[in-house]
C-alpha atoms as a PDB file:
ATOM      1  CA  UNK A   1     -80.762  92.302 -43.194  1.00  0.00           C
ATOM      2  CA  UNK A   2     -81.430  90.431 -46.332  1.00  0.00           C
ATOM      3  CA  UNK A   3     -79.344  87.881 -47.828  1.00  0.00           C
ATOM      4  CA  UNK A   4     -77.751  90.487 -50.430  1.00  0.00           C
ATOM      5  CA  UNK A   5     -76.971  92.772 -48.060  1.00  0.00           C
ATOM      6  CA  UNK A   6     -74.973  90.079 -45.860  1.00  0.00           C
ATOM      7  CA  UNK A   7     -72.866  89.086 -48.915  1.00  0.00           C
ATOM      8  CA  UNK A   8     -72.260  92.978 -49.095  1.00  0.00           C
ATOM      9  CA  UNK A   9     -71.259  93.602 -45.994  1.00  0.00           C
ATOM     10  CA  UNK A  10     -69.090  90.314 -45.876  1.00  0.00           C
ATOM     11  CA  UNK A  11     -67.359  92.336 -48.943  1.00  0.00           C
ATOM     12  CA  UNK A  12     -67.410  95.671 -47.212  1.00  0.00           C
ATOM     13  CA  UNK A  13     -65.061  93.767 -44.656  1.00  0.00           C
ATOM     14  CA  UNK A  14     -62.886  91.528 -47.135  1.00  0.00           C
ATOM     15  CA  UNK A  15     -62.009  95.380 -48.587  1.00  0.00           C
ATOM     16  CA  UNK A  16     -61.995  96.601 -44.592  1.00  0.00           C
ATOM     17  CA  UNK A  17     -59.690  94.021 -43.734  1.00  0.00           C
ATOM     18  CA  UNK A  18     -57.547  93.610 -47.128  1.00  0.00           C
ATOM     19  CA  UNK A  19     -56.821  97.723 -47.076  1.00  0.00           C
ATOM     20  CA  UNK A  20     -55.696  97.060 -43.054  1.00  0.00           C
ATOM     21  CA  UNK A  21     -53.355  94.654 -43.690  1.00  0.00           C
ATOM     22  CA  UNK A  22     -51.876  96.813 -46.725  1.00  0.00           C
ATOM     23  CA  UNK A  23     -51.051  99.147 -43.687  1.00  0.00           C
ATOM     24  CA  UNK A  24     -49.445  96.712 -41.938  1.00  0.00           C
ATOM     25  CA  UNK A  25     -52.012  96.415 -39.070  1.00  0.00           C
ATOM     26  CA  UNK A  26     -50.777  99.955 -38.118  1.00  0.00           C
ATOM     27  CA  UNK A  27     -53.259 102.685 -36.506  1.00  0.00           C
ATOM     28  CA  UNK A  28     -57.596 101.729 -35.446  1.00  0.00           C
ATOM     29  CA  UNK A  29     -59.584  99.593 -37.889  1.00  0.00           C
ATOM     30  CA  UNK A  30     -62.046 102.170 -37.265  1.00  0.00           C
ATOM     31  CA  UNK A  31     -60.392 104.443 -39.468  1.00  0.00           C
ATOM     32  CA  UNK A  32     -59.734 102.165 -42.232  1.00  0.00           C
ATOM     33  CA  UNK A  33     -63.887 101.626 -42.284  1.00  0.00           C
ATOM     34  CA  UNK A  34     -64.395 105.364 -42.250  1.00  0.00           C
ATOM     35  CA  UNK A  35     -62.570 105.567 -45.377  1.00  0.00           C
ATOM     36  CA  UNK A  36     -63.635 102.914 -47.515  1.00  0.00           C
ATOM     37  CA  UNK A  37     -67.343 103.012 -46.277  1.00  0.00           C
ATOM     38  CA  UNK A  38     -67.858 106.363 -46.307  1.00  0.00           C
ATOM     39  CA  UNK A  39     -67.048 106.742 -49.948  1.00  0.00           C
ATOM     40  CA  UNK A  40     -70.098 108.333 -51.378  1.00  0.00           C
ATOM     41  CA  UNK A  41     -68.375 109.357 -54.937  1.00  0.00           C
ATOM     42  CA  UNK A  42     -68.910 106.930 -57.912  1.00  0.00           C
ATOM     43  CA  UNK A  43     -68.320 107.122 -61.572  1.00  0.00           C
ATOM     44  CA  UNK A  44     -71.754 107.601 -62.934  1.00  0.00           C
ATOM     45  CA  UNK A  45     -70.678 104.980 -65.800  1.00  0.00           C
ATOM     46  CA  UNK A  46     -69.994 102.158 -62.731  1.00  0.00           C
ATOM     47  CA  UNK A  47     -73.377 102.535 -61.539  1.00  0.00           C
ATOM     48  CA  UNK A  48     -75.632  99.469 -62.028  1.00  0.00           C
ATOM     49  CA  UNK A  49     -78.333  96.883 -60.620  1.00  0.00           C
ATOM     50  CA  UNK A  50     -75.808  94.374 -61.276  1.00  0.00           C
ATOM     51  CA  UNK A  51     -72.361  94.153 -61.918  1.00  0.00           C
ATOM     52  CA  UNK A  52     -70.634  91.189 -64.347  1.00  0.00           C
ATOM     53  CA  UNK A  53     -67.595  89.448 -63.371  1.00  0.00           C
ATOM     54  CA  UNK A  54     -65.889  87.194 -65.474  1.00  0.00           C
ATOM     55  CA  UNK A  55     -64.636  84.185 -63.521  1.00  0.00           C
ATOM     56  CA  UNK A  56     -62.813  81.517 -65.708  1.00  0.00           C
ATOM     57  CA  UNK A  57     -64.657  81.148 -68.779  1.00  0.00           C
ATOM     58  CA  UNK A  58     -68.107  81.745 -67.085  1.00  0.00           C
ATOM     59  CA  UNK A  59     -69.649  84.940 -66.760  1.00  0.00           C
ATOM     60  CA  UNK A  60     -71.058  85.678 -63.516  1.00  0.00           C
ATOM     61  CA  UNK A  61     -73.396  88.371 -62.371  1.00  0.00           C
ATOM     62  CA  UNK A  62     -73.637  89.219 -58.734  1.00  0.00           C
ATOM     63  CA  UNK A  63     -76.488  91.254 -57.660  1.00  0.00           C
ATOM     64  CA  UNK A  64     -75.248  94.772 -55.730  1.00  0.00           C
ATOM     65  CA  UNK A  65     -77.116  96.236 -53.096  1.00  0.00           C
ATOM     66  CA  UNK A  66     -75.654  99.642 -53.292  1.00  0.00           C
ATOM     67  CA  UNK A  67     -73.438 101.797 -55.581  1.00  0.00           C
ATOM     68  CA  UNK A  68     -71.093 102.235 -52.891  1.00  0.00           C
ATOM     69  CA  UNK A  69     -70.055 101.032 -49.053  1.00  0.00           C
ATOM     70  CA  UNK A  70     -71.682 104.367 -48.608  1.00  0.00           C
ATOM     71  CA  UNK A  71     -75.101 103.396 -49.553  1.00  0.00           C
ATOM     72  CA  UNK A  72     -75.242 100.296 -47.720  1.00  0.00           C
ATOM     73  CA  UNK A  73     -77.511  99.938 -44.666  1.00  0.00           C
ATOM     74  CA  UNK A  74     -76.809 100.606 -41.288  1.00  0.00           C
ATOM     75  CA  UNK A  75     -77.056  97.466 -40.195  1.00  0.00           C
ATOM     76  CA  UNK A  76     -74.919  95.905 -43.246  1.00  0.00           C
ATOM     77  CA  UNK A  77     -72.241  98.773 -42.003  1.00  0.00           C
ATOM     78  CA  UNK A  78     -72.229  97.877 -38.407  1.00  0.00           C
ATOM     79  CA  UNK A  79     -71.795  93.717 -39.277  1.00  0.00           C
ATOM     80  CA  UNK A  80     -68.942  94.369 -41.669  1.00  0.00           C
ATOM     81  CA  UNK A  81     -66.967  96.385 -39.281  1.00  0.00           C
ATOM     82  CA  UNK A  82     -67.813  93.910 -36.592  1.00  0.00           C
ATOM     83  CA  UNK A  83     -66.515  91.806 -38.516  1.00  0.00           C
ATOM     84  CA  UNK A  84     -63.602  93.332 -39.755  1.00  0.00           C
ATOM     85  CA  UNK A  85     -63.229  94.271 -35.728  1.00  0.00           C
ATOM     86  CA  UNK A  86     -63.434  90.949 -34.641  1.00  0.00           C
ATOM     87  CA  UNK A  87     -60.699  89.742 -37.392  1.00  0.00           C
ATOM     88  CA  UNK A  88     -58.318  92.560 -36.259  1.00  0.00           C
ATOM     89  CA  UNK A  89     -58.406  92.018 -32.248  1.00  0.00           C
ATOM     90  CA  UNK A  90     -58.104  88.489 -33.029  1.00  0.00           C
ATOM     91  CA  UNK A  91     -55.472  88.410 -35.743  1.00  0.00           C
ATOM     92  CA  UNK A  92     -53.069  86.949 -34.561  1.00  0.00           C
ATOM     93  CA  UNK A  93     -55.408  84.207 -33.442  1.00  0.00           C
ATOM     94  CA  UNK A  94     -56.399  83.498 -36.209  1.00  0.00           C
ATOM     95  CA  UNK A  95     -53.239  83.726 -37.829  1.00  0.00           C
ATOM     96  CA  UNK A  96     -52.162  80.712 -36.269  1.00  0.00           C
ATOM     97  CA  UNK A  97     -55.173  78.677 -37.167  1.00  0.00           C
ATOM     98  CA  UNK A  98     -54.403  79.336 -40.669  1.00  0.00           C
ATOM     99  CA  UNK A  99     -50.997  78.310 -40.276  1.00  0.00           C
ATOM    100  CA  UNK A 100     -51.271  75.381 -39.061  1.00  0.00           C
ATOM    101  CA  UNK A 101     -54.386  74.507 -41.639  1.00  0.00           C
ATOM    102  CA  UNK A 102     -52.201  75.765 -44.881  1.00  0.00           C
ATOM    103  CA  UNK A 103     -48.972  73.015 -44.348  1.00  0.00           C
ATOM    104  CA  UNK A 104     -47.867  73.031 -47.836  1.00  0.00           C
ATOM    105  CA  UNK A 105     -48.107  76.725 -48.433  1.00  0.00           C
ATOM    106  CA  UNK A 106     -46.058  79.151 -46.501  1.00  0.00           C
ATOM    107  CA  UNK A 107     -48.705  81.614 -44.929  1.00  0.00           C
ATOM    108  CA  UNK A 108     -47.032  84.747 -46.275  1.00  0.00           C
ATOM    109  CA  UNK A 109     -47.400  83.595 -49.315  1.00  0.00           C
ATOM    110  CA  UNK A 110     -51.221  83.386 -49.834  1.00  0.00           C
ATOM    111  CA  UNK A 111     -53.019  85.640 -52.061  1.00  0.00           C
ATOM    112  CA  UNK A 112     -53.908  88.487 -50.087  1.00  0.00           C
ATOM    113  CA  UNK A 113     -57.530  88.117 -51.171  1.00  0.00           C
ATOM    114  CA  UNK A 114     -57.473  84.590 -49.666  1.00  0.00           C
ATOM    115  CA  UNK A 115     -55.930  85.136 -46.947  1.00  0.00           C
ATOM    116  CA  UNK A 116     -58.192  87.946 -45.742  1.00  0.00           C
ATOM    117  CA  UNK A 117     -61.133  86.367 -47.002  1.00  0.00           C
ATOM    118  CA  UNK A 118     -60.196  83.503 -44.801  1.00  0.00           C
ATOM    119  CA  UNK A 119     -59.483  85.797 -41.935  1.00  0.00           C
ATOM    120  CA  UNK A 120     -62.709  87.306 -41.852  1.00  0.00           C
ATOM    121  CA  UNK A 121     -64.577  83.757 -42.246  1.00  0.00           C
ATOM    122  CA  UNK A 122     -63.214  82.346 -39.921  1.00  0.00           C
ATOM    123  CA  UNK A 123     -63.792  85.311 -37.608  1.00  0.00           C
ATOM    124  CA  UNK A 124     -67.344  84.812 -38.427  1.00  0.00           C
ATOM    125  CA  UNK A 125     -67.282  81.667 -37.143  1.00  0.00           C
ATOM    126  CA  UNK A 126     -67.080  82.852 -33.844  1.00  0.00           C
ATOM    127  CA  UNK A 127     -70.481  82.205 -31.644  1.00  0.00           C
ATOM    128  CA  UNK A 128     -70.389  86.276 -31.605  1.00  0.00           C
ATOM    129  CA  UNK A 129     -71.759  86.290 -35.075  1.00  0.00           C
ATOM    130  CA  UNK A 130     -74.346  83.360 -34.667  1.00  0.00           C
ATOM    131  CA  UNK A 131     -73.690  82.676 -38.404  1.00  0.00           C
ATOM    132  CA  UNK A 132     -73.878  79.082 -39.718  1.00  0.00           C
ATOM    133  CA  UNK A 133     -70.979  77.738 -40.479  1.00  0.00           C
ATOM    134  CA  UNK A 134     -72.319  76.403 -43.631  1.00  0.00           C
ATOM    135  CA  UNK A 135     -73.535  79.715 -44.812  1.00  0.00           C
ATOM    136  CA  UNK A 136     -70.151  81.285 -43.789  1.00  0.00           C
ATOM    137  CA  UNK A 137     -67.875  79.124 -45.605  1.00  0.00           C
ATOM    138  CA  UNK A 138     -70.556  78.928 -49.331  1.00  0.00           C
ATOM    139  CA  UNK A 139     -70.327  82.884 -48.758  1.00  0.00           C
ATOM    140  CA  UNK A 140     -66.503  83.056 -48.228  1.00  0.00           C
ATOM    141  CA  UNK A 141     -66.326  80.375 -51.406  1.00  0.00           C
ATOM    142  CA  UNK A 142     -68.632  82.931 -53.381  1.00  0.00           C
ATOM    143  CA  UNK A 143     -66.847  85.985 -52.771  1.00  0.00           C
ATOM    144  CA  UNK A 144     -63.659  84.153 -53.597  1.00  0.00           C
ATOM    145  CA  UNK A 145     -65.033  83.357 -57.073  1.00  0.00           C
ATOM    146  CA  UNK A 146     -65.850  87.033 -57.552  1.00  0.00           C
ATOM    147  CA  UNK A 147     -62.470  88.534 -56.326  1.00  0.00           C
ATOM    148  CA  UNK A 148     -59.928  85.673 -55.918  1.00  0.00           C
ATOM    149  CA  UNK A 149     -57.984  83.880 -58.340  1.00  0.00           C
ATOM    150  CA  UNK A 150     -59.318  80.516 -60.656  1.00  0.00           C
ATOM    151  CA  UNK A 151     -58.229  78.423 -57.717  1.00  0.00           C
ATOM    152  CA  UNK A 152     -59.248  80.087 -54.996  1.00  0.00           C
ATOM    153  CA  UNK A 153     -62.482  79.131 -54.108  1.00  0.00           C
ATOM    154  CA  UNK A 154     -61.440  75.363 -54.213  1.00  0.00           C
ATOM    155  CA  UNK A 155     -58.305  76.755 -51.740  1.00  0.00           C
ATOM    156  CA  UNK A 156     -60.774  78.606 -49.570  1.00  0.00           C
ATOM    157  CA  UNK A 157     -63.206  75.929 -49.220  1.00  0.00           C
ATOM    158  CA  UNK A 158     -60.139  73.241 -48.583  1.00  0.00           C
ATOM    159  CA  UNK A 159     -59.065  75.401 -45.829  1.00  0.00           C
ATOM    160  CA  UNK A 160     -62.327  76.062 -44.621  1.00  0.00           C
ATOM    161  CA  UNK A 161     -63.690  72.523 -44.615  1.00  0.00           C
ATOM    162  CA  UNK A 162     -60.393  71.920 -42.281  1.00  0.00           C
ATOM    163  CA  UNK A 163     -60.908  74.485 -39.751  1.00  0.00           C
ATOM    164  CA  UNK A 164     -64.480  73.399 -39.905  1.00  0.00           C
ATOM    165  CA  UNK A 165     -63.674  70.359 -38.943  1.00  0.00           C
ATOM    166  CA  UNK A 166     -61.743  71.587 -35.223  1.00  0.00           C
ATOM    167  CA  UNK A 167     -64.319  73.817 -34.432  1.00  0.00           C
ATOM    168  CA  UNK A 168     -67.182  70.728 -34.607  1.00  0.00           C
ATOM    169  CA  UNK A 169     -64.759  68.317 -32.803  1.00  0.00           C
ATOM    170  CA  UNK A 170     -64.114  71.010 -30.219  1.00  0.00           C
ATOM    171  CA  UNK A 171     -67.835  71.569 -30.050  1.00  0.00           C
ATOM    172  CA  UNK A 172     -68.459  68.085 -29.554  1.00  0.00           C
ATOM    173  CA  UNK A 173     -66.045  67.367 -27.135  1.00  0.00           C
ATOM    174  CA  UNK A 174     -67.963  70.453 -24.907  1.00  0.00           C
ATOM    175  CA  UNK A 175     -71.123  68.815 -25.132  1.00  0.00           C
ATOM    176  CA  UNK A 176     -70.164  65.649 -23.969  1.00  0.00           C
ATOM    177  CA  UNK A 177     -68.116  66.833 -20.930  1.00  0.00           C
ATOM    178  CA  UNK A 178     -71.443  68.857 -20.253  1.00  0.00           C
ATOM    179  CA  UNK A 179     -73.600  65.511 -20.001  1.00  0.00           C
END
């Protein structure tokens, strides 16, 4: 899976996970990606190589893979719901990681795109994904330009770098008890 194609399926489960949480966490993730990536129907006049996003004062254009979820790989497919998977049997998990990293902001109270877009990072940062962590968090802080608000990707990167920052202490404390 090429670069692109990551980024999209990193989206696929930002929407996955965003639309899941709109329904209060109720019924199988499953069906939530059934619906959004098997939409196959598209306005004709939304279909492009490349789609512009204004972000701030700069315009940004951000290369799509597909048309629709629907016309995204298999592979892409299967790493966005694992993903989005991952995030859900974890929630709550991860929930409290968040909480404890966002001490001046009341967790209910993030943007929703944040706070799923930090969900599903830092569900990617699980060993299960073998994803850097570097390329996790400039992805998450990418996305969040796209579909976030002006501050977010400075909020998601903040919170990012923080969590970061556990997960290499923890790390290092393993490797040393190892020796």
């Amino acid at each position: 899976m090429n670069k692109d194609e990551k980024r999209q399926a990193r989206i696929l489960a930002l929407q996955m996970f965003f639309s899941y949480e709109q329904q209060n966490f109720e019924g199988d993730i499953r069906d939530v990606f059934n619906e959004i990536a098997g939409l196959d129907e598209i306005d004709d006049d939304s279909k492009s190589d490349d789609l512009a996003f204004v972000t701030g004062e700069v315009l940004e254009v951000v290369r799509v893979v597909a048309d629709s979820p629907a016309q995204l790989s298999d592979e892409a497919k299967k790493y966005a719901f694992d993903i989005a998977q991952f995030t859900a049997e974890n929630r709550e998990r991860i929930d409290r990681i968040l909480s404890t990293r966002t001490q001046n902001w009341a967790f209910d109270r993030l943007g929703a795109v944040d706070r799923n877009l930090l969900r599903i990072a830092i569900a990617e940062f699980d060993k299960k994904f073998d994803a850097p962590v570097k390329v996790v968090m400039n992805e998450a802080i990418e996305i969040a330009k796209v579909f976030g608000s002006d501050d977010s990707a400075k909020f998601v990167n903040a919170i990012l770098d923080k969590v970061k920052l556990v997960k290499v202490k923890k790390e290092e404390k393993k490797k040393q008890k190892q020796e």
